[in-house]
C-alpha atoms as a PDB file:
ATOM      1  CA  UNK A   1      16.914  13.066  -2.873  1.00  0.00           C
ATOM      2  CA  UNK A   2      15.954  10.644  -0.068  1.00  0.00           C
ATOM      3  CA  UNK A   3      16.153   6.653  -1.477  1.00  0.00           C
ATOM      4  CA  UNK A   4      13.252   4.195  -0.770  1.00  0.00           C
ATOM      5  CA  UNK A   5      16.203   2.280   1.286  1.00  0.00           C
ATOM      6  CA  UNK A   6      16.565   5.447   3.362  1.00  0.00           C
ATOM      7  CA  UNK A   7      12.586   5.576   3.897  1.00  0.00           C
ATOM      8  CA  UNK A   8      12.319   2.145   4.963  1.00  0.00           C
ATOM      9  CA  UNK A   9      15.246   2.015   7.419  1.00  0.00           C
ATOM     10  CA  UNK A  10      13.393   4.690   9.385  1.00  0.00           C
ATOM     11  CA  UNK A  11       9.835   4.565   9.031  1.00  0.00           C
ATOM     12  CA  UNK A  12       9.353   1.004  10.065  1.00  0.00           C
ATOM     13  CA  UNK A  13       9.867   2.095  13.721  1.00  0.00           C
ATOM     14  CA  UNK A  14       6.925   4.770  13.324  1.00  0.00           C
ATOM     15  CA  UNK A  15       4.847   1.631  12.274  1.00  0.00           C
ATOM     16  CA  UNK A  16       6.118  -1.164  14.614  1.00  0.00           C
ATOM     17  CA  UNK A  17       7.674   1.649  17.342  1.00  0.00           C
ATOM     18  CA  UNK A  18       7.564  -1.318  20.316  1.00  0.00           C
ATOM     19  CA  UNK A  19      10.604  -2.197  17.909  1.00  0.00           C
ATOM     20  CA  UNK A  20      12.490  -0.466  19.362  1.00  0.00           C
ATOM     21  CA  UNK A  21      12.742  -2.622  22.896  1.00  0.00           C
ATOM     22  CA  UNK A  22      13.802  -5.966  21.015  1.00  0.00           C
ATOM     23  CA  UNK A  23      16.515  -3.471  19.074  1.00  0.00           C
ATOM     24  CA  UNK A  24      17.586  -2.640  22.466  1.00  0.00           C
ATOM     25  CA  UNK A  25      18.490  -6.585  23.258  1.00  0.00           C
ATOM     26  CA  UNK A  26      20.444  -6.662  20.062  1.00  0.00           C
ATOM     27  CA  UNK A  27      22.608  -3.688  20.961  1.00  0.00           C
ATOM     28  CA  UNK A  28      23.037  -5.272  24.874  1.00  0.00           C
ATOM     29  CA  UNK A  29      20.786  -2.391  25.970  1.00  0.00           C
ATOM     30  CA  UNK A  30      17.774  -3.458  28.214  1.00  0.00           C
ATOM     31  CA  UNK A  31      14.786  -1.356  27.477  1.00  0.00           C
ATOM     32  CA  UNK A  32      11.618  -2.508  28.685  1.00  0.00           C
ATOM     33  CA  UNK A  33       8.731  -2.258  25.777  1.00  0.00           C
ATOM     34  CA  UNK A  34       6.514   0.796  26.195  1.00  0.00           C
ATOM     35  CA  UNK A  35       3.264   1.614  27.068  1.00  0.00           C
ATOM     36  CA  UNK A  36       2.560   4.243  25.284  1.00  0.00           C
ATOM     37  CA  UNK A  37       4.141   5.500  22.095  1.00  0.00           C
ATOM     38  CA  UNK A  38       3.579   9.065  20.121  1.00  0.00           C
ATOM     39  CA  UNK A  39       5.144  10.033  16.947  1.00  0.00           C
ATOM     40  CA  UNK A  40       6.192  13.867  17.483  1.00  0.00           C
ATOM     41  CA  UNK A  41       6.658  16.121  14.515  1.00  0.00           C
ATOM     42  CA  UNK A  42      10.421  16.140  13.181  1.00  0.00           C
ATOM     43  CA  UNK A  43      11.360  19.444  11.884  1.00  0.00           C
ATOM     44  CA  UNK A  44      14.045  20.955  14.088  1.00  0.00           C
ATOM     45  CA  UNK A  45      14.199  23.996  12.160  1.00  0.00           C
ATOM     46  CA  UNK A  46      15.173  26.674  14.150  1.00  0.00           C
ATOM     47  CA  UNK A  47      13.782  30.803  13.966  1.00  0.00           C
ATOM     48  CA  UNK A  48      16.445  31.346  11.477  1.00  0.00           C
ATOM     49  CA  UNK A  49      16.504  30.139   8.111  1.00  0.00           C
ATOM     50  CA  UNK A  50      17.596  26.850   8.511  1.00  0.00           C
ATOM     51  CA  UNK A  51      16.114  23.880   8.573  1.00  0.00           C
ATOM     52  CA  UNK A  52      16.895  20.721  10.038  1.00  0.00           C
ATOM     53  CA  UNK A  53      14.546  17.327  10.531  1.00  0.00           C
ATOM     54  CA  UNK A  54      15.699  14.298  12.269  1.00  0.00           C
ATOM     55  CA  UNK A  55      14.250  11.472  10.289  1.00  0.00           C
ATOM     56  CA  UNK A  56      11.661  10.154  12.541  1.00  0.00           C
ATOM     57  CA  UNK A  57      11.383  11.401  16.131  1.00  0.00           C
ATOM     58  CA  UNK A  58       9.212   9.208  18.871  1.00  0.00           C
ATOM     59  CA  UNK A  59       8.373   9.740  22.531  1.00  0.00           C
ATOM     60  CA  UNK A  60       8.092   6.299  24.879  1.00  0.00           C
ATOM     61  CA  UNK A  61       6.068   5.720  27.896  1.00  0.00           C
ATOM     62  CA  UNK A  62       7.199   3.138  29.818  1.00  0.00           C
ATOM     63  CA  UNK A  63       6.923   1.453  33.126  1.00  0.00           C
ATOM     64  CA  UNK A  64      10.633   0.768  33.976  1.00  0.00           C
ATOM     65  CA  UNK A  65      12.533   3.563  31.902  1.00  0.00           C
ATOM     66  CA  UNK A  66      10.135   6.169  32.262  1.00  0.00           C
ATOM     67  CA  UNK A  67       9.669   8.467  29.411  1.00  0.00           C
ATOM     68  CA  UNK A  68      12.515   9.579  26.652  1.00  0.00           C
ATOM     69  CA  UNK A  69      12.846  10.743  22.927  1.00  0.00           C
ATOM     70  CA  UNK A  70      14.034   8.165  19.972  1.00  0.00           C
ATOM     71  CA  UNK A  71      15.369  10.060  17.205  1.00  0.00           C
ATOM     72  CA  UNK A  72      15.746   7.815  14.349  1.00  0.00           C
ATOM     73  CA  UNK A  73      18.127   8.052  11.497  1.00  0.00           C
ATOM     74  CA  UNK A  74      19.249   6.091   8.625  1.00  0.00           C
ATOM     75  CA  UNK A  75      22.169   6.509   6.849  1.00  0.00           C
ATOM     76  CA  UNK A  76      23.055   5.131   3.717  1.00  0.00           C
ATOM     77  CA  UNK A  77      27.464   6.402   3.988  1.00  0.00           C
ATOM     78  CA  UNK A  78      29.645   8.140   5.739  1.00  0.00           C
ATOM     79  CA  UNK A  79      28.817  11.731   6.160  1.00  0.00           C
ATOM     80  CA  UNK A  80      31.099  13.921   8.304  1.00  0.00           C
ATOM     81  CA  UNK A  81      28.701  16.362   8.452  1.00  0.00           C
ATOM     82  CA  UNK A  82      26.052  14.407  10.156  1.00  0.00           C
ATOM     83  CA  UNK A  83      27.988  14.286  13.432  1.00  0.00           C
ATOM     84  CA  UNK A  84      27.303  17.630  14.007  1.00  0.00           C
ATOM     85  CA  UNK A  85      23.706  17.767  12.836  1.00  0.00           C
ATOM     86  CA  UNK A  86      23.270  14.592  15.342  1.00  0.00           C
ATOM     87  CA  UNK A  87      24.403  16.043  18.166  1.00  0.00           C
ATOM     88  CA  UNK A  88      22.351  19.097  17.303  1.00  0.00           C
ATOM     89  CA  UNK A  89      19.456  16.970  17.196  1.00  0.00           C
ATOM     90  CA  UNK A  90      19.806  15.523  20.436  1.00  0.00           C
ATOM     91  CA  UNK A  91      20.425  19.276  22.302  1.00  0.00           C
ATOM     92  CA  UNK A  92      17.536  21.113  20.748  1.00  0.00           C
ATOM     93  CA  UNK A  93      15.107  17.841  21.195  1.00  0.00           C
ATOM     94  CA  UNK A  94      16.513  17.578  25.352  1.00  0.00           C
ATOM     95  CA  UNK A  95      16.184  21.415  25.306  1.00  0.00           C
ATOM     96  CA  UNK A  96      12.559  21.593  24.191  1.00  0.00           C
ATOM     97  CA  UNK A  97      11.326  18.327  25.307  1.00  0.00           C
ATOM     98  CA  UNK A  98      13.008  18.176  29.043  1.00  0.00           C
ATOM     99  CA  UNK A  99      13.450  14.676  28.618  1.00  0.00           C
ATOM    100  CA  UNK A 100      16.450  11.939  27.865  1.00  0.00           C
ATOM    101  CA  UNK A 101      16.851  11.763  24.431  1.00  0.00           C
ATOM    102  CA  UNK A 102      18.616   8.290  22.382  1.00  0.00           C
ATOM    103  CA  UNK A 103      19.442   8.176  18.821  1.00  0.00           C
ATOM    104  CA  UNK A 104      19.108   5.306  16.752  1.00  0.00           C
ATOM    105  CA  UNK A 105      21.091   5.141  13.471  1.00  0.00           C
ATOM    106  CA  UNK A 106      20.047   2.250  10.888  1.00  0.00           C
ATOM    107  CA  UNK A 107      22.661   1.740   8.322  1.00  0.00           C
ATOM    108  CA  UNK A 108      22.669  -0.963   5.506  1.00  0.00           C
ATOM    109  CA  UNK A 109      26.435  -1.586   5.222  1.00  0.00           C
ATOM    110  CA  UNK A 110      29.079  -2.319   8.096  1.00  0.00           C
ATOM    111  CA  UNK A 111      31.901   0.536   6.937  1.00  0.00           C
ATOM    112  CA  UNK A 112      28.791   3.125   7.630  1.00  0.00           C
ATOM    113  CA  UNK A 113      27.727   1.193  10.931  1.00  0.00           C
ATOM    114  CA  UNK A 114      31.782   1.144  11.846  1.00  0.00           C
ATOM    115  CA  UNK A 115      31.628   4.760  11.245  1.00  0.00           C
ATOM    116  CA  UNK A 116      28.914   5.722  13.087  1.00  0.00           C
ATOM    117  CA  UNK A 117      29.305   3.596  16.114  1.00  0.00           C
ATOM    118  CA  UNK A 118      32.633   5.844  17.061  1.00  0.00           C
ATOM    119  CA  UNK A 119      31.530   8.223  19.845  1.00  0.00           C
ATOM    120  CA  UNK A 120      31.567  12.022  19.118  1.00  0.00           C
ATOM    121  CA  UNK A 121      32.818  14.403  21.398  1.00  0.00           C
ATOM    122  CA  UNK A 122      33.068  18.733  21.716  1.00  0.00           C
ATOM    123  CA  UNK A 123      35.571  19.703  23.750  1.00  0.00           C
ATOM    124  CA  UNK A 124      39.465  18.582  23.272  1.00  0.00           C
ATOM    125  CA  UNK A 125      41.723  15.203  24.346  1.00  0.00           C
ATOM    126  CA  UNK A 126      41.913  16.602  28.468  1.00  0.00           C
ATOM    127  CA  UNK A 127      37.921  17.501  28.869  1.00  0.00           C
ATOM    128  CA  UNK A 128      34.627  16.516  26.446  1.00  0.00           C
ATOM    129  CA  UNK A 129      32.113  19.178  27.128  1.00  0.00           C
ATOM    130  CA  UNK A 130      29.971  16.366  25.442  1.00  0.00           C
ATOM    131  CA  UNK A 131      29.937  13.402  23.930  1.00  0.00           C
ATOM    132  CA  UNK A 132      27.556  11.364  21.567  1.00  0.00           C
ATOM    133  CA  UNK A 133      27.037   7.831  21.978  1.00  0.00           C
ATOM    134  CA  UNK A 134      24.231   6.959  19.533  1.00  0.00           C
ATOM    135  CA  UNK A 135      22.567   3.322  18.888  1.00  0.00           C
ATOM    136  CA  UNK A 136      23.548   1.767  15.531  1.00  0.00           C
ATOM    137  CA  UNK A 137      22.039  -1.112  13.347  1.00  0.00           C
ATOM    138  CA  UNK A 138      23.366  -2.457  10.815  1.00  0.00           C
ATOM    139  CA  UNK A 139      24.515  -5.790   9.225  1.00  0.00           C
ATOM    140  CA  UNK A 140      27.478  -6.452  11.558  1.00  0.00           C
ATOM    141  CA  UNK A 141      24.991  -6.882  14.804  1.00  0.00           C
ATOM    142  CA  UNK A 142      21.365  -7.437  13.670  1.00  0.00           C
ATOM    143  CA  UNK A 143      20.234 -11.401  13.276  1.00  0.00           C
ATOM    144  CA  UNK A 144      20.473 -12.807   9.918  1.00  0.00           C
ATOM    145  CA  UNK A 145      16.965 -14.799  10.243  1.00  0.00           C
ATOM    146  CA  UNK A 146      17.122 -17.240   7.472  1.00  0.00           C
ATOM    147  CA  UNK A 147      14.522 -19.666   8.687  1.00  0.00           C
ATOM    148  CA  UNK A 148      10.922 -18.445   8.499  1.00  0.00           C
ATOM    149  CA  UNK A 149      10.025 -20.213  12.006  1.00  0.00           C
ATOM    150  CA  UNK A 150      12.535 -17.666  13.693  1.00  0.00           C
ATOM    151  CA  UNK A 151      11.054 -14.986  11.742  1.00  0.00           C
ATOM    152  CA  UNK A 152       7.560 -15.627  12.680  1.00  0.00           C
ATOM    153  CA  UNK A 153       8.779 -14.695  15.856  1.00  0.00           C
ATOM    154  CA  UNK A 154       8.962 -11.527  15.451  1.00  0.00           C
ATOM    155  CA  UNK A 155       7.882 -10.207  12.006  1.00  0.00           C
ATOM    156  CA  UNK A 156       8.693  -6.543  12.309  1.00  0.00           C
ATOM    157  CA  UNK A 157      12.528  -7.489  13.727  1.00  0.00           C
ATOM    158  CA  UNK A 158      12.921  -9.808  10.713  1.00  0.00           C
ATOM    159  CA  UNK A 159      11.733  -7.252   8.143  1.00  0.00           C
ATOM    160  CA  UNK A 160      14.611  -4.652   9.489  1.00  0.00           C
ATOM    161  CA  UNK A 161      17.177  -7.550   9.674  1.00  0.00           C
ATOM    162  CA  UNK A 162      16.322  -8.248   6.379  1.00  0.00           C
ATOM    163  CA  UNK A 163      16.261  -4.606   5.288  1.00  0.00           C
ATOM    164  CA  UNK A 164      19.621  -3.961   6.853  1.00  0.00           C
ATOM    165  CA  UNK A 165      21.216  -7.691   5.429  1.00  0.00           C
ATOM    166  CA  UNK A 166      19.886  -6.191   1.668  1.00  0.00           C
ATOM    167  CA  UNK A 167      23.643  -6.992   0.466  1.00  0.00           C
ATOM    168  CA  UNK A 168      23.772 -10.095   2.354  1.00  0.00           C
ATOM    169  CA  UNK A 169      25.171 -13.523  -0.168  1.00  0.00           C
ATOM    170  CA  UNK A 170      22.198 -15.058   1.471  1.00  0.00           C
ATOM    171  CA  UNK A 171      19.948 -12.327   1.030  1.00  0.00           C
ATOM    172  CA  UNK A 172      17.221 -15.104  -1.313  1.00  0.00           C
ATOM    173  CA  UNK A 173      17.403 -17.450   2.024  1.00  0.00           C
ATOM    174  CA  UNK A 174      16.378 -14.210   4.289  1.00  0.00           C
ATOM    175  CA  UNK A 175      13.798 -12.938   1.893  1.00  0.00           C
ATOM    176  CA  UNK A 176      12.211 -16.540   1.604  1.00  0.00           C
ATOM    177  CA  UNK A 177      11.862 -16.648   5.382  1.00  0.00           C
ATOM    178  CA  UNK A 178      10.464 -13.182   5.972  1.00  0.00           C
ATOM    179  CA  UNK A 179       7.945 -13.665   2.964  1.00  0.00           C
ATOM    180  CA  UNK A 180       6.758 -17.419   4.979  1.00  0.00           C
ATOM    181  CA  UNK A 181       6.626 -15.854   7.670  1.00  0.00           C
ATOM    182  CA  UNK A 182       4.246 -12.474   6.948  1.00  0.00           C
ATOM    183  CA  UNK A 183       1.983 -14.940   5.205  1.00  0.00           C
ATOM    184  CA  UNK A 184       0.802 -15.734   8.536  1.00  0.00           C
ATOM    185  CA  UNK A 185       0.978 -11.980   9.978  1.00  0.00           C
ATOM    186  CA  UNK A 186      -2.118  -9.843  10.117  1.00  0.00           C
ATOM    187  CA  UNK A 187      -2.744  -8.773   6.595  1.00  0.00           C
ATOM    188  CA  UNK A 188      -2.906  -5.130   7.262  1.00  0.00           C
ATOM    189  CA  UNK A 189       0.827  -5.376   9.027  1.00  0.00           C
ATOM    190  CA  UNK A 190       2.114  -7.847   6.179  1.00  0.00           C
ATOM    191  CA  UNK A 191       1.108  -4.794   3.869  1.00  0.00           C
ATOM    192  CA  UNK A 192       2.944  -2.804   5.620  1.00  0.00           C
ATOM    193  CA  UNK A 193       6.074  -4.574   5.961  1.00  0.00           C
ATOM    194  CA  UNK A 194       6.062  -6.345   2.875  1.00  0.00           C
ATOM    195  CA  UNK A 195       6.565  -2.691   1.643  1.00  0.00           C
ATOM    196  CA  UNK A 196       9.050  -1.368   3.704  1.00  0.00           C
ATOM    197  CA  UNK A 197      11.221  -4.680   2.248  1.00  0.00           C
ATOM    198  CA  UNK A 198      10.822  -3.382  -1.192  1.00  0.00           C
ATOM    199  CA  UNK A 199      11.812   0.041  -0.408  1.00  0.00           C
ATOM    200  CA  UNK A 200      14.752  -1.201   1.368  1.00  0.00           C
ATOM    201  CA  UNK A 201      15.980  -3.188  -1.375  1.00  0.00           C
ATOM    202  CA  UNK A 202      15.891  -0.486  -3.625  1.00  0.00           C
ATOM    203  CA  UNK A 203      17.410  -1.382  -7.263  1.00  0.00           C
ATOM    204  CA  UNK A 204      19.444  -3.914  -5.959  1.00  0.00           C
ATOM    205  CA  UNK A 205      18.731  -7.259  -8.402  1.00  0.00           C
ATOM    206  CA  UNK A 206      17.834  -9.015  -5.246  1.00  0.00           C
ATOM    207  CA  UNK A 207      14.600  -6.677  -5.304  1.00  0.00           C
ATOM    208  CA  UNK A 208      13.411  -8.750  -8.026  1.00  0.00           C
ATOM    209  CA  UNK A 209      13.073 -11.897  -6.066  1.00  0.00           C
ATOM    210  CA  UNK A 210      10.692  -9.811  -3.452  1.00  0.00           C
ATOM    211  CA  UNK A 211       8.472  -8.596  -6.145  1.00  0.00           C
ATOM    212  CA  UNK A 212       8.047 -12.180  -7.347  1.00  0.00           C
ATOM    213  CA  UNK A 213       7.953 -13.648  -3.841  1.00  0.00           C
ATOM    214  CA  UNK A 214       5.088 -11.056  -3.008  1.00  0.00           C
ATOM    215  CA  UNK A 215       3.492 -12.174  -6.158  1.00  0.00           C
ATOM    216  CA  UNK A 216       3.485 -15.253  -5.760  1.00  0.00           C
ATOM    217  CA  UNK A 217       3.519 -16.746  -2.265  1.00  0.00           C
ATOM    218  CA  UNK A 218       1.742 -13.629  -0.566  1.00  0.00           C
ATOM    219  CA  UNK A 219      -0.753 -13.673  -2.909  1.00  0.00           C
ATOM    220  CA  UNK A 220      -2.975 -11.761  -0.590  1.00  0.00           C
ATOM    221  CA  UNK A 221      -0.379  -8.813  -0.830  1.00  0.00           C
ATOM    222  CA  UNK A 222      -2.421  -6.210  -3.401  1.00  0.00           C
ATOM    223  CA  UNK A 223       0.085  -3.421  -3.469  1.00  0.00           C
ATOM    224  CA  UNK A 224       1.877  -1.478  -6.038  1.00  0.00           C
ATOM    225  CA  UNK A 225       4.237  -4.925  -6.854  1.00  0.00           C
ATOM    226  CA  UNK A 226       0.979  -6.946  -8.608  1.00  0.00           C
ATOM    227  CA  UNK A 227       0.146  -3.216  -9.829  1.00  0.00           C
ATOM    228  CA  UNK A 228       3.260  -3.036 -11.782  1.00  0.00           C
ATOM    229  CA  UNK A 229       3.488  -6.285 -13.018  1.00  0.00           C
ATOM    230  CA  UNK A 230      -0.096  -5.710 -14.402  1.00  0.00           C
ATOM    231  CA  UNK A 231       1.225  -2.566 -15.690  1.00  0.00           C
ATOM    232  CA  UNK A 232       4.146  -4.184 -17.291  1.00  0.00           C
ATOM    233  CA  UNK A 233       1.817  -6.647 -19.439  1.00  0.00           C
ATOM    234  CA  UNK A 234      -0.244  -3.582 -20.434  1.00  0.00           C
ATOM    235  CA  UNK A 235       2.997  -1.181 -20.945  1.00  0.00           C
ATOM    236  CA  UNK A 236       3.816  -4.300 -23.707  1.00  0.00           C
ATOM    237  CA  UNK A 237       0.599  -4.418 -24.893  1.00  0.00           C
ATOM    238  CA  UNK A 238       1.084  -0.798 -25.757  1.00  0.00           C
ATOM    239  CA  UNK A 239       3.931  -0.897 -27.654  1.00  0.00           C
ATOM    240  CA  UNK A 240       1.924  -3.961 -29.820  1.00  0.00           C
ATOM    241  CA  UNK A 241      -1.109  -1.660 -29.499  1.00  0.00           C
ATOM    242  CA  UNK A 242       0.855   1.160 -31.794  1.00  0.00           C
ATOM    243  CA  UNK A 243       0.434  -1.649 -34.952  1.00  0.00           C
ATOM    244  CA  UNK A 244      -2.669  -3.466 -33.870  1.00  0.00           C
ATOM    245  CA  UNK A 245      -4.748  -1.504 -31.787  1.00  0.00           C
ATOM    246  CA  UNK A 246      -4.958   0.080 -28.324  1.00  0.00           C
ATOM    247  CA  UNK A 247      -7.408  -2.740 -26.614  1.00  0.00           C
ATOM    248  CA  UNK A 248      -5.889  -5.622 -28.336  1.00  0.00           C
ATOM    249  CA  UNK A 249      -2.540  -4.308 -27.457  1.00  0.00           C
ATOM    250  CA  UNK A 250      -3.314  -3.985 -24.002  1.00  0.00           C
ATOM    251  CA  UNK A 251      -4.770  -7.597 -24.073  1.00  0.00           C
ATOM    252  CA  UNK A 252      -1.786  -9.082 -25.405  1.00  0.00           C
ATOM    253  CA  UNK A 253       0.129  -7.938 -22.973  1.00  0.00           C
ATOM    254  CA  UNK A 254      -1.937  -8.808 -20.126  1.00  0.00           C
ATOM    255  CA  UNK A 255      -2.330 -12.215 -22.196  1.00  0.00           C
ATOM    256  CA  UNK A 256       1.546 -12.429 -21.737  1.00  0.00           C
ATOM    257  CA  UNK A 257       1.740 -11.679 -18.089  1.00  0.00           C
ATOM    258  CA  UNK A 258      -0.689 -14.030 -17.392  1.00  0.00           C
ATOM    259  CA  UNK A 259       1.013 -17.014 -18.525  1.00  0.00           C
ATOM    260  CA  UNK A 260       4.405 -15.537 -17.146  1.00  0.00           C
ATOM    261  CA  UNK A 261       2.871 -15.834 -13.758  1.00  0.00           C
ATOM    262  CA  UNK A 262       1.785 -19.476 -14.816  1.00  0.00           C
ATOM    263  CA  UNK A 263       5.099 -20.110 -16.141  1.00  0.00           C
ATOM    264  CA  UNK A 264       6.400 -19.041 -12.334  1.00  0.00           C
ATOM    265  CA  UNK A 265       4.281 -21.306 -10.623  1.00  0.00           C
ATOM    266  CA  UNK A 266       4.886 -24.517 -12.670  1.00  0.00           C
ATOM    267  CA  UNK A 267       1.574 -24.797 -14.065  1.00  0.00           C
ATOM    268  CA  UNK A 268       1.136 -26.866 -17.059  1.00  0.00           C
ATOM    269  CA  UNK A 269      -0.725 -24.502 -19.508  1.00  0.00           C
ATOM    270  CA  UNK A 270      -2.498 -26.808 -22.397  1.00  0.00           C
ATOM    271  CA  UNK A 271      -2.750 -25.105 -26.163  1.00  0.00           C
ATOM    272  CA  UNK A 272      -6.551 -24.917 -25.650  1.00  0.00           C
ATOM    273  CA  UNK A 273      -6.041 -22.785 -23.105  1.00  0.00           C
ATOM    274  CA  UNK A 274      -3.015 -20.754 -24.158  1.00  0.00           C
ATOM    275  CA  UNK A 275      -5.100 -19.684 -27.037  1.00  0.00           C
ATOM    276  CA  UNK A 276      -8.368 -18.958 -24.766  1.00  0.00           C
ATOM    277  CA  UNK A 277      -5.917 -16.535 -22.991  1.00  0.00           C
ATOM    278  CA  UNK A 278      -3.621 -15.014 -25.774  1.00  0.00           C
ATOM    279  CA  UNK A 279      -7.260 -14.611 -27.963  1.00  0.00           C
ATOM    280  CA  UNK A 280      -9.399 -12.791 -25.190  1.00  0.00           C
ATOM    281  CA  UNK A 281      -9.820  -9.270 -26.097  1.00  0.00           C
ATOM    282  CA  UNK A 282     -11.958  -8.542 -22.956  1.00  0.00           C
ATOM    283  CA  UNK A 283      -9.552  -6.469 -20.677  1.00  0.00           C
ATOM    284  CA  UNK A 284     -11.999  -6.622 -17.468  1.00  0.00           C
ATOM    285  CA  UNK A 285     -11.814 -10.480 -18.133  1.00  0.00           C
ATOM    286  CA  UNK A 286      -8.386 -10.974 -18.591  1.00  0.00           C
ATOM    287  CA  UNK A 287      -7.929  -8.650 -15.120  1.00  0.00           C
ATOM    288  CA  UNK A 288      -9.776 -11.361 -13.564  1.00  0.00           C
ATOM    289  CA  UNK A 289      -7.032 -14.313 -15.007  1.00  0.00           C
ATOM    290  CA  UNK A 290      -4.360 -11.847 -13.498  1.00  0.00           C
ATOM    291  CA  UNK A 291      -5.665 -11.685  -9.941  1.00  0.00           C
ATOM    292  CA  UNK A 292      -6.249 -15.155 -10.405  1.00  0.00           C
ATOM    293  CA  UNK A 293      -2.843 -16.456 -12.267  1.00  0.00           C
ATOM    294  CA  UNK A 294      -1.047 -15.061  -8.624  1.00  0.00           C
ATOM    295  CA  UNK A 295      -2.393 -17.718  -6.450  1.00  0.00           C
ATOM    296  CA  UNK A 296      -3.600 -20.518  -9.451  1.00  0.00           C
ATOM    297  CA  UNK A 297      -1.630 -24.304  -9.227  1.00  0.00           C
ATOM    298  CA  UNK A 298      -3.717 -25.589 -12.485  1.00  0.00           C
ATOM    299  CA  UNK A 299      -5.099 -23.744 -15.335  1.00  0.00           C
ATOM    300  CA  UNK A 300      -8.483 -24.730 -14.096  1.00  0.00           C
ATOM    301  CA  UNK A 301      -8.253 -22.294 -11.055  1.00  0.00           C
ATOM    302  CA  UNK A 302      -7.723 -19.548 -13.877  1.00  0.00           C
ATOM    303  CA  UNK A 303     -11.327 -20.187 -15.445  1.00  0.00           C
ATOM    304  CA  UNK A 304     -13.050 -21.103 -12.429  1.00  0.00           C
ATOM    305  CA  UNK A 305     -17.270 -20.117 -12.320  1.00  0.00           C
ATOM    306  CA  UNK A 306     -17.180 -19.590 -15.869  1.00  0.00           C
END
């Protein structure tokens, strides 16, 4: 089953594929950025019954390097068999394309980025018929951006550094400077890579601090993350709801999110108004404190034009 990690390692170049040139600098490569990019279909399968897709496949214009393939594959461990299917990748794509064709392998730890690195060859010791020389990323070469001026930068490069640093000891420090930095991206491309970062973390516990961080300080960010933690207060409220009621179930749990996310921020909740929110029984209401409780510094924010 393909991982959320495995997802995000690849797909960010089909969203951000001018990536691809400032990759290029950190490998010592120098491709110039493109002019025009298209996203080609990625099954390889052949007219027998096998099938074989490269994990996201791109064609680049450009003005210096003319026009080539970038085949795109991440790779969560060491897999002998993916030599082969690599190198099969690259000879059917330069057969049926006519063009040069690079592959680019993202990897999340720096045994799998050793291992991949190695060149391939077919042939024996005295003559390689061919040999494979793909691109890898990984934790041992990308930057580990840990200040969010230096990842304002470059937003896109920062959310793969900090997708392929996901094990990093300073992991909170590169998450805190990605997350300052997309508040001041584009909102539709913050989306975008604010979600690629929380498929790349996976389960890891450090996820947890991205979920709150896109909470909390991208408080524009209205993905699945504030989804689920809605969800969570109603999932509670349903458990409650089995001995008091559906609706006031769900409202105590949403009551209880609420002042979790209040509790996050630092905001001094008085009992007046812990009771005002633990006693409201109108769920559109209390949906409204949610949204609100994300961004609110004082409990007056929560009740604000009512």
């Amino acid at each position: 089953m393909v991982s959320s990690s495995h997802e995000a390692m690849h797909r960010i170049f089909q969203e951000c594929p001018d990536l691809f040139s400032r990759v290029s600098e950190v490998l010592g490569v120098d491709f110039a950025p493109p002019t025009a990019v298209d996203i080609l279909p990625t099954d390889l399968t052949e007219t027998r019954p096998l099938e074989r897709r490269v994990d996201t496949l791109l064609r680049f214009d450009t003005e210096e390097d003319g026009t080539f393939l970038l085949a795109v594959e991440a790779q969560g461990k060491k897999d002998p068999a993916k030599s082969a299917s690599w190198m099969y990748y690259l000879t059917y794509l330069h057969s049926k394309y006519r063009l040069p064709v690079f592959l680019l392998v993202v990897c999340q730890d720096r045994s799998t980025a050793e291992w991949a690195t190695r060149p391939v060859h077919i042939g024996n010791p005295k003559w390689a018929s061919l040999t494979m020389r793909p691109f890898v990323i990984g934790p041992h070469n990308m930057p580990l951006i840990t200040r969010t001026e230096e990842a304002r930068k470059d937003p896109a490069l920062a959310t793969l550094a900090a997708i392929t640093h996901a094990d990093n000891r300073d992991a909170d420090a590169i998450l805190k400077a990605v997350s300052g930095a997309l508040r001041e991206t584009p909102e539709q491309l913050a989306y975008v890579l604010a979600e690629f970062i929380a498929q790349g973390l996976g389960g890891r516990p450090i996820a947890s601090l991205w979920r709150k961080l896109m909470a909390v300080e991208l408080s524009f960010f209205q993905s699945s993350v504030s989804e689920e933690l809605r969800e969570e207060g109603r999932e509670e409220g349903r458990e409650e709801g089995r001995e008091i009621g559906r609706q006031e179930g769900q409202a105590a749990g949403l009551a209880k999110a609420i002042l979790r996310l209040l509790d996050r921020h630092g905001v001094d909740v008085p009992s007046a108004a812990r009771e005002r929110i633990t006693g409201c029984l109108d769920l559109e209401l209390l949906d409204q404190w949610f949204d609100r409780a994300l961004t609110a510094t004082s409990v007056d924010e929560l009740f604000a034009d009512e």
